[in-house]
Protein backbone atom coordinates (compact mmCIF):
# COMPACT_ATOMS: atom_id res chain seq x y z
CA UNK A 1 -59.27 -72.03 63.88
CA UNK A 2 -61.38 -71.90 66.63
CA UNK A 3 -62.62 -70.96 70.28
CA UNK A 4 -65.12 -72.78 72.35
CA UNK A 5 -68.32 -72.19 71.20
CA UNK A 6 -67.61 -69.57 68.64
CA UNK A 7 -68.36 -69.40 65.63
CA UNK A 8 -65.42 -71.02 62.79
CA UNK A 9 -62.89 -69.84 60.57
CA UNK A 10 -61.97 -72.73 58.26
CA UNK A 11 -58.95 -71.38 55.34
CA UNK A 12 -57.88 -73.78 52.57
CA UNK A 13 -54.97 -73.27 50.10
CA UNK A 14 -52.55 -74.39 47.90
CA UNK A 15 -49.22 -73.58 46.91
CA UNK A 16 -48.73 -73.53 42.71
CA UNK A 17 -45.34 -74.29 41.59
CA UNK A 18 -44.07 -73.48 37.72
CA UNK A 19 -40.83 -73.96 36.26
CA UNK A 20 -39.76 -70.47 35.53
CA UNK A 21 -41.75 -68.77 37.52
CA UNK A 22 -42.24 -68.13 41.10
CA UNK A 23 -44.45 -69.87 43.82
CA UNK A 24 -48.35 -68.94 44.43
CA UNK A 25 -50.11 -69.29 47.13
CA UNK A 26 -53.80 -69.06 46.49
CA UNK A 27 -56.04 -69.25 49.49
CA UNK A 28 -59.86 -69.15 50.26
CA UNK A 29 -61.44 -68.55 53.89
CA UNK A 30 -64.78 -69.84 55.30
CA UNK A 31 -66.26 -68.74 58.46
CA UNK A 32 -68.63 -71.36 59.89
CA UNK A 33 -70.80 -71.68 62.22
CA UNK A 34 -71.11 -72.31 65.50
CA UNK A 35 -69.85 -74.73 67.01
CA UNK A 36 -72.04 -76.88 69.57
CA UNK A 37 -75.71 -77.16 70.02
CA UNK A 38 -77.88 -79.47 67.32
CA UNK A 39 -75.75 -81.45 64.93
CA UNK A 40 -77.40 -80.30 61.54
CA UNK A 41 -75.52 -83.17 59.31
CA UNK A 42 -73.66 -80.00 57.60
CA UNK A 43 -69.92 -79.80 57.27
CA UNK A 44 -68.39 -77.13 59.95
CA UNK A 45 -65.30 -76.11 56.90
CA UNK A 46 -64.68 -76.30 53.77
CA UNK A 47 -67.70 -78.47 51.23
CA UNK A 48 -66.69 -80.00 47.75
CA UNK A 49 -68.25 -76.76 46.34
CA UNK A 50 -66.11 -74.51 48.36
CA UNK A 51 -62.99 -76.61 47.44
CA UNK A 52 -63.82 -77.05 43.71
CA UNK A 53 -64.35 -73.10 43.53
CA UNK A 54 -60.74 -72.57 45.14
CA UNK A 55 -59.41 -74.58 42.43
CA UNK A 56 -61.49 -73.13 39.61
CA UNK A 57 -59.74 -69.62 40.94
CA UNK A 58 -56.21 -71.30 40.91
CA UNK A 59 -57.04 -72.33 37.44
CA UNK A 60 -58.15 -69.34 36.35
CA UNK A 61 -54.92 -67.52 38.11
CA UNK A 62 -52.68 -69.75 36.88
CA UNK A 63 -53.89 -69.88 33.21
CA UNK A 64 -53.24 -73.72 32.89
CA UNK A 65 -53.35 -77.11 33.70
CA UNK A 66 -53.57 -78.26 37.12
CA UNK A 67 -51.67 -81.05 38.86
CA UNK A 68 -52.94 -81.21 42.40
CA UNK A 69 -51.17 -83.45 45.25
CA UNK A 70 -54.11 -83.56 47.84
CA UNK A 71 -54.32 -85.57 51.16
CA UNK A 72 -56.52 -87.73 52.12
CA UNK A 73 -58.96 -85.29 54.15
CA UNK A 74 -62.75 -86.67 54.22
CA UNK A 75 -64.18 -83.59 52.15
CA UNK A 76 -61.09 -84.68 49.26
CA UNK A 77 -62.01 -87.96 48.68
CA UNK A 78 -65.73 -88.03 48.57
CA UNK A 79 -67.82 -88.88 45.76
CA UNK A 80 -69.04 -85.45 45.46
CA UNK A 81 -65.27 -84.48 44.81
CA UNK A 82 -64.95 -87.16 42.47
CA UNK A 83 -67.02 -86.25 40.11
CA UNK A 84 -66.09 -82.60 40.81
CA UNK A 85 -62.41 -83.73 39.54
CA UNK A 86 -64.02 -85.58 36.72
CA UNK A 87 -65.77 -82.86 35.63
CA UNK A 88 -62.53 -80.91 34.76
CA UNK A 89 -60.43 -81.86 32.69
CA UNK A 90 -57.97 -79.50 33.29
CA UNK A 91 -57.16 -80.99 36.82
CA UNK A 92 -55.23 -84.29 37.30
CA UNK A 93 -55.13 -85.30 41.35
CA UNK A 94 -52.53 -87.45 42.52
CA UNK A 95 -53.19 -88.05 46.21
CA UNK A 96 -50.63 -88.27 49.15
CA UNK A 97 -50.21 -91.43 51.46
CA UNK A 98 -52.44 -91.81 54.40
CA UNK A 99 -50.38 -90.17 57.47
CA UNK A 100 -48.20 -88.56 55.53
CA UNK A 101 -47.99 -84.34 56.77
CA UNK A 102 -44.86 -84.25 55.80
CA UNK A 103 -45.38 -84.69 52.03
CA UNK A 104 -48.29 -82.08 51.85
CA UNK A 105 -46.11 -78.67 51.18
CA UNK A 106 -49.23 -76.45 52.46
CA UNK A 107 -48.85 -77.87 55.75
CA UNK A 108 -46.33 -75.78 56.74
CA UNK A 109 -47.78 -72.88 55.49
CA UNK A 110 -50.42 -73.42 58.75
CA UNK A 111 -47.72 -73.89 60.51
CA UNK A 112 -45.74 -70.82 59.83
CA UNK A 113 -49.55 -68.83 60.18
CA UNK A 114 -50.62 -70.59 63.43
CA UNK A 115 -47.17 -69.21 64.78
CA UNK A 116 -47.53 -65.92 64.05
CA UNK A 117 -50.77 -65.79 65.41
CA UNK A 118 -49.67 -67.39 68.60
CA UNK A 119 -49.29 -64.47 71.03
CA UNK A 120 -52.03 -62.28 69.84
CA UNK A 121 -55.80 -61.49 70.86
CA UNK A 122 -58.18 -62.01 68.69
CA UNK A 123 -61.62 -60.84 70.05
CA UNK A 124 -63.82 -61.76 67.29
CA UNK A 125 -64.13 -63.90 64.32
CA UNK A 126 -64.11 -60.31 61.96
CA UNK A 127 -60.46 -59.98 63.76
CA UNK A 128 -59.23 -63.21 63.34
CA UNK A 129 -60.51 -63.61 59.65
CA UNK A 130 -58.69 -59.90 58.77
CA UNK A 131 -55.21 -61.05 61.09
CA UNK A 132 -55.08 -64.88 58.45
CA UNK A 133 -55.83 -62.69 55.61
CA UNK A 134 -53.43 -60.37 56.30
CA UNK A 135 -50.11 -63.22 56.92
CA UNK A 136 -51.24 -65.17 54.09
CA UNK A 137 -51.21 -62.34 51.87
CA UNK A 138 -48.09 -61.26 53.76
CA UNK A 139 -46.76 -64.97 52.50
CA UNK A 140 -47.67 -64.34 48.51
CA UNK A 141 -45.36 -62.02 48.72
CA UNK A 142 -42.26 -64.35 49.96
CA UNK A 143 -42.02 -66.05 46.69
CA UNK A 144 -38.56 -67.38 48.91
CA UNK A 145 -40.50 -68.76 51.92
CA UNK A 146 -43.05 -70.68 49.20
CA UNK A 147 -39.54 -72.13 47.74
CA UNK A 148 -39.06 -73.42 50.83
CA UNK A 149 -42.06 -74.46 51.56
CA UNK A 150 -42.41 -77.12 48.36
CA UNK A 151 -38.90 -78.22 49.21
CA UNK A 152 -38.97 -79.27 52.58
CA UNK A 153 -41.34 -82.12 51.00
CA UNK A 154 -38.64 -83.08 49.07
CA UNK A 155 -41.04 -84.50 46.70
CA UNK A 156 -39.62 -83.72 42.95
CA UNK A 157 -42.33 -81.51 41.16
CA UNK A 158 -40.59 -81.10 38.15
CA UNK A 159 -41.81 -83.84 36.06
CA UNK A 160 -45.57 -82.66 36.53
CA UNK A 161 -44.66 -79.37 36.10
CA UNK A 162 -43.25 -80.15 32.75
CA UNK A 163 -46.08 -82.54 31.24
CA UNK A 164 -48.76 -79.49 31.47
CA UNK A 165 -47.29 -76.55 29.99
């Protein structure tokens, strides 16, 4: 989430799912910098070590084993994030196919956020990083809307859900 030549909010999550228990949604935000100006070869979101510390806090919030569907995004699939995977063996990755939104069951999690951040002004990143923080949190707490959220992949999660107890 951004303006011209402001500086960046980047937010990555996931959504946990458990037999017996309720969804989690476990989220991380980044604010970047600018955009524009001198192209400094560094990534404007989310690294590999920003992404493998959000998992290391799911893993330690969810006591367990991780099975993680993840999409094909650049930053996912690098070699750096290979051997970030590799390195724990706690964490199986299946990934999604190429194009395929509809399968990844955080995507409309943004969607329902960018929507109710539609008709508000935001008039500074400090504002707009405390307004995300505030609907995601408000979105933990609608263990319903996370339901819904997984489902309308209609991918079946219970047969990872049952091979890591």
């Amino acid at each position: 989430m951004t303006a011209a030549n402001s500086p960046r909010l980047s937010v990555a999550a996931l959504l946990a799912t458990k037999p017996g228990h309720r969804p989690r949604l476990i989220y991380r935000t980044h604010r970047g910098r600018r955009h524009g100006g001198r192209n400094d070869g560094r990534r404007k979101g989310f690294t590999e070590a920003d992404y493998a510390a959000l998992l290391d806090a799911a893993h330690q919030q969810l006591g367990g084993s991780i099975v993680l569907v993840w999409d094909n995004l650049n930053t996912h699939v690098s070699a750096a994030m290979a051997e970030t995977i590799e390195a724990r063996p706690w964490l199986t990755v299946y990934r999604l196919p190429p194009y395929a939104h509809e399968l990844n069951p955080v995507e409309p999690v943004w969607s329902h956020l960018k929507r109710s951040l539609a008709n508000l002004t935001k008039h500074d990143l400090a504002e707009l990083t405390a307004l995300v923080k505030t609907r995601l949190k408000r979105m933990q707490y609608r263990p319903g809307l996370l339901a819904g959220f997984l489902a309308s992949t209609g991918l079946d999660l219970g047969p990872f859900c049952n091979n890591h107890p």
